[in-house]
C-alpha atoms as a PDB file:
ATOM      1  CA  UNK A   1     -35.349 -71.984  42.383  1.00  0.00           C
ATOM      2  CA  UNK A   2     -35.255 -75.370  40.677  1.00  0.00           C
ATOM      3  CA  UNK A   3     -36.225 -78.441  42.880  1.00  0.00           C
ATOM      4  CA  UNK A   4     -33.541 -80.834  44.259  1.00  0.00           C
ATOM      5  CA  UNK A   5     -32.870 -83.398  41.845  1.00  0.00           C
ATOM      6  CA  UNK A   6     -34.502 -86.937  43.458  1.00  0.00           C
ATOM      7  CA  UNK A   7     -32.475 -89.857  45.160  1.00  0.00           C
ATOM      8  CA  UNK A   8     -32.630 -92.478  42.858  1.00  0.00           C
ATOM      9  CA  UNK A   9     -35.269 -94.652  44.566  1.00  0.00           C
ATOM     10  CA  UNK A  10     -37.305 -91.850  44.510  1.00  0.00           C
ATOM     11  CA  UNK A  11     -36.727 -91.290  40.726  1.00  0.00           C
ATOM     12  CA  UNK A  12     -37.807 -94.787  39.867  1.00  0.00           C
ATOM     13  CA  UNK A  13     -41.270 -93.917  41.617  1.00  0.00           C
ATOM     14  CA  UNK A  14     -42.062 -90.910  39.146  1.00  0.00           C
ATOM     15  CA  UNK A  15     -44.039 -90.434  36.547  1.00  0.00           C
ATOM     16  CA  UNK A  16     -42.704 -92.287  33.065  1.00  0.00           C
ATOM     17  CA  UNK A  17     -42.645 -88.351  31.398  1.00  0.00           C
ATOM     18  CA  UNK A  18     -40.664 -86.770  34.627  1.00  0.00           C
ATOM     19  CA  UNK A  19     -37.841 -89.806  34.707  1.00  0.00           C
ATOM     20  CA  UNK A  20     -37.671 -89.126  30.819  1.00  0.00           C
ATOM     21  CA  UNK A  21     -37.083 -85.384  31.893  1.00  0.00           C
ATOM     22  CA  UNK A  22     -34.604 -86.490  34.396  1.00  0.00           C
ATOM     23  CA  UNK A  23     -32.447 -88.988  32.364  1.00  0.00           C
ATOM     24  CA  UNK A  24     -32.699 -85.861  29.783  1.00  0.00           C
ATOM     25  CA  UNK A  25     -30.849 -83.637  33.150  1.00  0.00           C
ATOM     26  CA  UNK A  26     -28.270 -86.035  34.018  1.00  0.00           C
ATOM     27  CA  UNK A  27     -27.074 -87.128  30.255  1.00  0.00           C
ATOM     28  CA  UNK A  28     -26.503 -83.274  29.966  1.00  0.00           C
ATOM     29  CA  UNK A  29     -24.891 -82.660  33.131  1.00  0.00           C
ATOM     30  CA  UNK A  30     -22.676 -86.052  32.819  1.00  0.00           C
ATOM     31  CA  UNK A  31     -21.966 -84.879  28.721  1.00  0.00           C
ATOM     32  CA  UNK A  32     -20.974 -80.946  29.515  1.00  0.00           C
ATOM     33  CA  UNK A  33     -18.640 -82.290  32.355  1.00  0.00           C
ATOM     34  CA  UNK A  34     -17.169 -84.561  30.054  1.00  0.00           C
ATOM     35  CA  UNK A  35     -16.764 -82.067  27.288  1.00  0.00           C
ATOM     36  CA  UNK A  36     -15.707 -79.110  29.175  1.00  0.00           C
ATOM     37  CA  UNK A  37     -13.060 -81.288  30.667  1.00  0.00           C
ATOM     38  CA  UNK A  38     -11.423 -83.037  27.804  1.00  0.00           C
ATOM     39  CA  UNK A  39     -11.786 -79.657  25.540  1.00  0.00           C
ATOM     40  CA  UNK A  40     -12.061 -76.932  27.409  1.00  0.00           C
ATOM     41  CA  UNK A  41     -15.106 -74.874  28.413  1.00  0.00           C
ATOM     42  CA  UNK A  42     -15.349 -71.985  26.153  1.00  0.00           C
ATOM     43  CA  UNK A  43     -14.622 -74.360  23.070  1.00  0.00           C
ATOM     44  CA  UNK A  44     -17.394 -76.352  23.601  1.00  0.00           C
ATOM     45  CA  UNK A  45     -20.405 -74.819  21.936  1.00  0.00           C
ATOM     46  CA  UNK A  46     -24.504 -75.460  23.646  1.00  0.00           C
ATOM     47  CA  UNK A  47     -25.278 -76.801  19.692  1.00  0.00           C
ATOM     48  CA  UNK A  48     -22.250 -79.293  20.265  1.00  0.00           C
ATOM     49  CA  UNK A  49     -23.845 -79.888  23.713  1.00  0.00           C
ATOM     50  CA  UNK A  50     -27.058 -80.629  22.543  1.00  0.00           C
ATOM     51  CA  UNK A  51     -25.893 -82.817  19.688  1.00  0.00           C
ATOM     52  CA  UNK A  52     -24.063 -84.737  21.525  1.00  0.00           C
ATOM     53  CA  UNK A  53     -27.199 -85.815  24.164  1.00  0.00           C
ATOM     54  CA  UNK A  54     -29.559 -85.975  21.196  1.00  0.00           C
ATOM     55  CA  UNK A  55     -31.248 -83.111  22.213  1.00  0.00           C
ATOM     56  CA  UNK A  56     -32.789 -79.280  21.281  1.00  0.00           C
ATOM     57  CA  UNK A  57     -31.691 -76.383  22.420  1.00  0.00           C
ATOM     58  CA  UNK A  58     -35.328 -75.607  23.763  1.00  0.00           C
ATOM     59  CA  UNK A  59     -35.170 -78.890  26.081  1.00  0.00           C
ATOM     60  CA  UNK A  60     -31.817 -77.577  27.334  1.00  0.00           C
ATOM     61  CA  UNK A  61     -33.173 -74.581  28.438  1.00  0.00           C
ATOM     62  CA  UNK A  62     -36.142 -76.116  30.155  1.00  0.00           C
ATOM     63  CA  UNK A  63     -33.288 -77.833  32.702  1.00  0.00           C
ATOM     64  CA  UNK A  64     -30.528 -74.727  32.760  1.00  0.00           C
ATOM     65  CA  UNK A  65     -29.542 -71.245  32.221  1.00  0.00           C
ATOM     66  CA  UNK A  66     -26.434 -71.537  30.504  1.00  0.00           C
ATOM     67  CA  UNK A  67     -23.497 -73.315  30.139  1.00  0.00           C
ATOM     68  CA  UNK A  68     -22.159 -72.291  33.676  1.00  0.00           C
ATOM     69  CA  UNK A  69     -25.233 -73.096  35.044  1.00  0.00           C
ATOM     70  CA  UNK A  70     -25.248 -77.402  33.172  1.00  0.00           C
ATOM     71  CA  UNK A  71     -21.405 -76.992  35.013  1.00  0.00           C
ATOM     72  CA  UNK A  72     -22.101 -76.229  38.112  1.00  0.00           C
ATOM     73  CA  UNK A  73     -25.012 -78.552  38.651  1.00  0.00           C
ATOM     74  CA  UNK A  74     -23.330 -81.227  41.250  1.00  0.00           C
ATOM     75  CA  UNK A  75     -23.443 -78.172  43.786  1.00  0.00           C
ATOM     76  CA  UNK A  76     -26.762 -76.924  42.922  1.00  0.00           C
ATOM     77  CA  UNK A  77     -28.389 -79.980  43.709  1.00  0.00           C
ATOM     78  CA  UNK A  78     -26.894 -80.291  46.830  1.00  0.00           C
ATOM     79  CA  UNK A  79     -27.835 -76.411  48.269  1.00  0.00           C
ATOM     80  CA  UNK A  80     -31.211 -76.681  46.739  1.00  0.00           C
ATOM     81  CA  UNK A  81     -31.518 -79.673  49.283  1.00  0.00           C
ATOM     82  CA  UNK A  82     -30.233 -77.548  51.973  1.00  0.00           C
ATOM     83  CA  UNK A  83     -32.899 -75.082  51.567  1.00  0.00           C
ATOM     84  CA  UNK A  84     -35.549 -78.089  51.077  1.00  0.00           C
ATOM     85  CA  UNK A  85     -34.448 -79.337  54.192  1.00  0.00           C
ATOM     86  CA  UNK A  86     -34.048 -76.115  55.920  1.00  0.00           C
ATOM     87  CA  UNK A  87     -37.730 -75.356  55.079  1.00  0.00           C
ATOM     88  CA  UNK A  88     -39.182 -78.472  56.661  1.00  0.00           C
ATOM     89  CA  UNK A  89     -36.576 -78.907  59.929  1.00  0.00           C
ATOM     90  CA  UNK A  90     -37.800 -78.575  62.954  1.00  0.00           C
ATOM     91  CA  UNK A  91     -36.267 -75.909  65.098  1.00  0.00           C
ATOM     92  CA  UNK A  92     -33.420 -77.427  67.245  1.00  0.00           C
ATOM     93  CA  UNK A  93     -32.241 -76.325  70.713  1.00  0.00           C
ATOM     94  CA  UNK A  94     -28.990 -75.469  70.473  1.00  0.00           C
ATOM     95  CA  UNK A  95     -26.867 -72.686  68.354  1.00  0.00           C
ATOM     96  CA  UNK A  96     -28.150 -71.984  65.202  1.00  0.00           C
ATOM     97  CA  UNK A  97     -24.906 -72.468  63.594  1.00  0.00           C
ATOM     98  CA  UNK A  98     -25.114 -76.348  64.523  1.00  0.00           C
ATOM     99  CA  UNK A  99     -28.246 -77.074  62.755  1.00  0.00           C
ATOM    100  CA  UNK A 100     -27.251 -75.285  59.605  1.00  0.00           C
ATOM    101  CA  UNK A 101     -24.116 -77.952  59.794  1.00  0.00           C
ATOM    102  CA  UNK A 102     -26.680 -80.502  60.425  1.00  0.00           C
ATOM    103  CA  UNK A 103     -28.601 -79.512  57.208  1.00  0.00           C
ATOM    104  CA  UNK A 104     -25.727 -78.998  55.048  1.00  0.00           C
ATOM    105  CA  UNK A 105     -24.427 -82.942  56.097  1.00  0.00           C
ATOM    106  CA  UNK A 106     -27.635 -84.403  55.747  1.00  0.00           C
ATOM    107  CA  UNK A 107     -28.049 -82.625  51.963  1.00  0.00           C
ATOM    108  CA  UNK A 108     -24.618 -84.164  51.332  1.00  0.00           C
ATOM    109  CA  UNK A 109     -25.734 -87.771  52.864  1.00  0.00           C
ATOM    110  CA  UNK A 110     -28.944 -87.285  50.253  1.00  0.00           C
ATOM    111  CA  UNK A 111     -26.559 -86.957  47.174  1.00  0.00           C
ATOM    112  CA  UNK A 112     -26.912 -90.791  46.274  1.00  0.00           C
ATOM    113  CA  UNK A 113     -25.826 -91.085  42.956  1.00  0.00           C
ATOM    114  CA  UNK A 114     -22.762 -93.071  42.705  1.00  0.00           C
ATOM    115  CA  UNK A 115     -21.029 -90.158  40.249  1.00  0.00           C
ATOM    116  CA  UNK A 116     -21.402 -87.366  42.483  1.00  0.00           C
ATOM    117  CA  UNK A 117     -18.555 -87.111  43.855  1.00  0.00           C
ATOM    118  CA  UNK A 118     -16.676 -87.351  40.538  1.00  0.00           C
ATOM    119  CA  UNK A 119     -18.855 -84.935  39.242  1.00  0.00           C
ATOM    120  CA  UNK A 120     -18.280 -82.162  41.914  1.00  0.00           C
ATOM    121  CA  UNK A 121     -14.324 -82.936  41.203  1.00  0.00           C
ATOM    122  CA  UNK A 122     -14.683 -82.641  37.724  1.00  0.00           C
ATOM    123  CA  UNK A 123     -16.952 -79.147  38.666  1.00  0.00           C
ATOM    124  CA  UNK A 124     -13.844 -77.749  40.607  1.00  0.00           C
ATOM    125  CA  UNK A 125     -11.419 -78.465  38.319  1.00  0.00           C
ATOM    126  CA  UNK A 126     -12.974 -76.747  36.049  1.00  0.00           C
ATOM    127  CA  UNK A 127     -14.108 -73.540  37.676  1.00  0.00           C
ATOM    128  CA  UNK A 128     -10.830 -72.948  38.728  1.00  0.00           C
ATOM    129  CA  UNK A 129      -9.475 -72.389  35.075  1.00  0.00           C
ATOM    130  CA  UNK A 130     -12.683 -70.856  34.105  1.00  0.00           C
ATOM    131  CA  UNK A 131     -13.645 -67.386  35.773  1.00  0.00           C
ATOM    132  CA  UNK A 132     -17.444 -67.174  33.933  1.00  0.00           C
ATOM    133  CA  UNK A 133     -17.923 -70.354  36.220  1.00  0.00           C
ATOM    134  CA  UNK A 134     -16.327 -69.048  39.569  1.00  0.00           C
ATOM    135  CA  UNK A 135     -18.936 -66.452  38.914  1.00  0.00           C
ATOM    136  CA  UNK A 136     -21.975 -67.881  38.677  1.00  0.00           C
ATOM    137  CA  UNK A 137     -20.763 -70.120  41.425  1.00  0.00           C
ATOM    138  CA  UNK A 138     -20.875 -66.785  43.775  1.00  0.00           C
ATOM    139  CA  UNK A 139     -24.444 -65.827  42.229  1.00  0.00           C
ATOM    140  CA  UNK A 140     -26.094 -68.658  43.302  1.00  0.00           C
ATOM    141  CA  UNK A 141     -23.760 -68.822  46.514  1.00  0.00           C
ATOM    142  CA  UNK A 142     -25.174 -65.007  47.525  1.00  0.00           C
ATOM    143  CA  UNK A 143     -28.345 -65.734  45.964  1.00  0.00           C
ATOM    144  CA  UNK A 144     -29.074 -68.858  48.331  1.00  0.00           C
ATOM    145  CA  UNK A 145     -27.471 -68.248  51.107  1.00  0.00           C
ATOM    146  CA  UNK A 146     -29.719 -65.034  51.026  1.00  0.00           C
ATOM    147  CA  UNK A 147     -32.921 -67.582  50.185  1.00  0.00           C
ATOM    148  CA  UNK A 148     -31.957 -69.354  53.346  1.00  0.00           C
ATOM    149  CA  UNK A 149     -31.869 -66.236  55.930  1.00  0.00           C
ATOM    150  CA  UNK A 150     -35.189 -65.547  54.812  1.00  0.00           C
ATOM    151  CA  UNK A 151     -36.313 -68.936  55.695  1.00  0.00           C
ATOM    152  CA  UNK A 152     -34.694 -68.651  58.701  1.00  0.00           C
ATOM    153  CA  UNK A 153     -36.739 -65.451  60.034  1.00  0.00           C
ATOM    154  CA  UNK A 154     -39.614 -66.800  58.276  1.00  0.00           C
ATOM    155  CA  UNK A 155     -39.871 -70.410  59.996  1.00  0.00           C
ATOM    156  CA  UNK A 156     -37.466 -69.745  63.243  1.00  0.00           C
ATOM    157  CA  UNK A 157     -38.730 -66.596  64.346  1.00  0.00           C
ATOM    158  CA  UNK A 158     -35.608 -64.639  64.356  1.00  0.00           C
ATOM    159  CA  UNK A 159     -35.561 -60.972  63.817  1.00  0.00           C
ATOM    160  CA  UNK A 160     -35.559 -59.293  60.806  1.00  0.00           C
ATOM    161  CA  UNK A 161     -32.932 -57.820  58.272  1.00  0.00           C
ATOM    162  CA  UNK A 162     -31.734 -55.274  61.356  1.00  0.00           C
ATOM    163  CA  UNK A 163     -30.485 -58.645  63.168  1.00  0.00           C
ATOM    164  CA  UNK A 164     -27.191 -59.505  61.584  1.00  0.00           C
ATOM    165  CA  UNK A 165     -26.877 -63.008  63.336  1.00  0.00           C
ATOM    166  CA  UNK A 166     -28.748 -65.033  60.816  1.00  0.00           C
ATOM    167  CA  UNK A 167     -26.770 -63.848  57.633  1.00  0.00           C
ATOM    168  CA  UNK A 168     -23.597 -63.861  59.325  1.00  0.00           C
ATOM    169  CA  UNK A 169     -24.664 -67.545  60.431  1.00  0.00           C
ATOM    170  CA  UNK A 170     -24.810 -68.316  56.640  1.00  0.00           C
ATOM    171  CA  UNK A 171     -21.574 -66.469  55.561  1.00  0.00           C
ATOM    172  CA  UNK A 172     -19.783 -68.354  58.372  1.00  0.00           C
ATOM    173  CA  UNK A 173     -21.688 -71.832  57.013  1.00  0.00           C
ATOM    174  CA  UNK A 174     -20.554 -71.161  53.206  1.00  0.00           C
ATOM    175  CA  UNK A 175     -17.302 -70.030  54.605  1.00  0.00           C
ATOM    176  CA  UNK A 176     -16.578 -73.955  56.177  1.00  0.00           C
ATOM    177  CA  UNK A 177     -18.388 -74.809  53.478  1.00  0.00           C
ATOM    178  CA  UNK A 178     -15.696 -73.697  50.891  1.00  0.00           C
ATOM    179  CA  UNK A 179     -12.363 -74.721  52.794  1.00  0.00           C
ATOM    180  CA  UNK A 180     -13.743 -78.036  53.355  1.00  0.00           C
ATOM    181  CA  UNK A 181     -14.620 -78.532  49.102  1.00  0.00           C
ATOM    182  CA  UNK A 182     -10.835 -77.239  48.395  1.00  0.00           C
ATOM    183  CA  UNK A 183      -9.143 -79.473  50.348  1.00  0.00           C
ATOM    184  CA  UNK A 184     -11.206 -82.201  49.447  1.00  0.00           C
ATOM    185  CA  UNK A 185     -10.889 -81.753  46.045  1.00  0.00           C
ATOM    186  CA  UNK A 186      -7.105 -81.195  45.976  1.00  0.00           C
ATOM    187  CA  UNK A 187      -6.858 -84.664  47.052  1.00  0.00           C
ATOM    188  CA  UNK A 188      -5.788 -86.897  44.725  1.00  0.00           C
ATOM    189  CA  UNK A 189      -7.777 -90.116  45.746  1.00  0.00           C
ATOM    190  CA  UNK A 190     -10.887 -91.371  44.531  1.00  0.00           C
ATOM    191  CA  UNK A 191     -13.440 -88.520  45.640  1.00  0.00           C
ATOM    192  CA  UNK A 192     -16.299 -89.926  48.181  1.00  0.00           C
ATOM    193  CA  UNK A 193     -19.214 -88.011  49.905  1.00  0.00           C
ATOM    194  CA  UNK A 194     -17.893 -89.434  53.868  1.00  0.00           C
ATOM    195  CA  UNK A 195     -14.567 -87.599  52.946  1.00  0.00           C
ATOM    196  CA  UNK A 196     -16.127 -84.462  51.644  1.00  0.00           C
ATOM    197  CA  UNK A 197     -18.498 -84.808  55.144  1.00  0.00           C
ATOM    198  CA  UNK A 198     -15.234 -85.023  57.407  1.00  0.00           C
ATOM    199  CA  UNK A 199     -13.101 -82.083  55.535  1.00  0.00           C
ATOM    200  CA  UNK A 200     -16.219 -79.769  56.618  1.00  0.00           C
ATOM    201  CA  UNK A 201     -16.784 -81.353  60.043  1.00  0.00           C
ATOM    202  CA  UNK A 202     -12.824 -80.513  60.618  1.00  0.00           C
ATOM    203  CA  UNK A 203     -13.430 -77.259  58.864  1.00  0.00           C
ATOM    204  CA  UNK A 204     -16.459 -76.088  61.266  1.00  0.00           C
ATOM    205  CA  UNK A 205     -15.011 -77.857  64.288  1.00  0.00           C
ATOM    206  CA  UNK A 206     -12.038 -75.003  63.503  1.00  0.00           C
ATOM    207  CA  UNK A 207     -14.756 -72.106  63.171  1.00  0.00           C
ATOM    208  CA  UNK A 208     -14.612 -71.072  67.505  1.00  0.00           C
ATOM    209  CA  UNK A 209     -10.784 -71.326  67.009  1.00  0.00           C
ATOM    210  CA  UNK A 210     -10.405 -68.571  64.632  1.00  0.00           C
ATOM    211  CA  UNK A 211     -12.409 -66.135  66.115  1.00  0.00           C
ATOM    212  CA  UNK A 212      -9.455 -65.676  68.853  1.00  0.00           C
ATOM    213  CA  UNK A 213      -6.586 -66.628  66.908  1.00  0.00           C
ATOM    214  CA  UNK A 214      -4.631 -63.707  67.668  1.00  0.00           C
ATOM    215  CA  UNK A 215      -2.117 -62.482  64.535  1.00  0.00           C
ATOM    216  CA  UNK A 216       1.128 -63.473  64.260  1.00  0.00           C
ATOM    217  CA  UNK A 217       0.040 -66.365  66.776  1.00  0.00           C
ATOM    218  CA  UNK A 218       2.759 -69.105  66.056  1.00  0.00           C
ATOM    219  CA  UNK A 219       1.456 -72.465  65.260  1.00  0.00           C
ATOM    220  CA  UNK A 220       0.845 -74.254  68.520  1.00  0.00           C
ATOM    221  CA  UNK A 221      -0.822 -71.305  69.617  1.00  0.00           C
END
């Protein structure tokens, strides 16, 4: 899996070929948002894409799969940190499920760049009119959320594949994880990481509740 993309101070402090490599990243994310937005995904071609950045085909291919994959960057970045952080954390004392909210805030307090937010608006605007994007989203969703069990049994010590807890752990995680990004980007004010960090502190705060919400319940109940 690709690495995290750096904080910004830490950008400055690479190498002059690897912040070339990185301004080469970002003017391709920033242009296929852009384009995809104002035209549409599917009529946006990767030559158009590449033309547009000053750039080959090749070097696009060095930083993404496809044109799903450029999209849905924003949120890449962010659960490769998870699973950075997750791999380096130091095992907590209390439920597992905490600590994997831990992570997931502290990977959103990492994304630094001032655009982010718009960016991850602009991402879920756009998946939601575009199903080729909704499905890669759910690739890499299964694909890391299975990455992190593994760490998980690897690093924690927790049973192996017969022990359900971990994986359902992660389901519940990406579950919060996913109410917390639609509301947030339904909103109609200027997007910001602190609100995206309080819509999925509400939505796991809400997590014990609806394992005994009976059905049919009425609203106060």
């Amino acid at each position: 899996m690709e690495s995290p993309r750096p904080s910004p101070d830490a950008a400055e402090r690479l190498p002059l070929r690897e912040r070339k490599k990185l301004r080469t990243r970002e003017a391709l994310v920033d242009t296929a948002l852009r384009l995809f937005s104002e035209r549409g995904f599917q009529s946006v071609t990767l030559d158009e894409l590449c033309d547009a950045v000053d750039t080959s085909k090749r070097t696009f291919f060095r930083h993404f799969t496809s044109k799903e994959d450029v999209a849905m960057a924003p949120l890449h970045d962010l659960w490769r940190a998870f699973l950075a952080d997750l791999e380096t954390r130091e095992p907590a004392d209390g439920p597992l499920l905490v600590m994997l909210q831990e992570v997931v805030l502290a990977s959103l307090d990492g994304m630094t760049a001032a655009d982010w937010p718009e960016r991850v608006r602009l991402n879920r605007q756009l998946a939601a009119r575009t199903p080729s994007m909704e499905a890669h989203g759910l690739r890499f969703c299964q694909d890391t959320s299975r990455a992190a069990v593994e760490v998980l049994q690897r690093r924690f010590g927790l049973a192996g594949a017969e022990d359900l807890r971990p994986r359902l752990a992660m389901e519940v995680l990406v579950a919060a994880w996913h109410c917390a990004l639609d509301a947030w980007a339904d909103r109609s004010d200027t997007p910001t990481r602190e609100a995206l960090a309080g819509r999925f502190r509400d939505a796991c705060a809400a997590l014990p509740g609806c394992l005994t919400l009976r059905a049919g319940a009425g609203a106060g109940d």
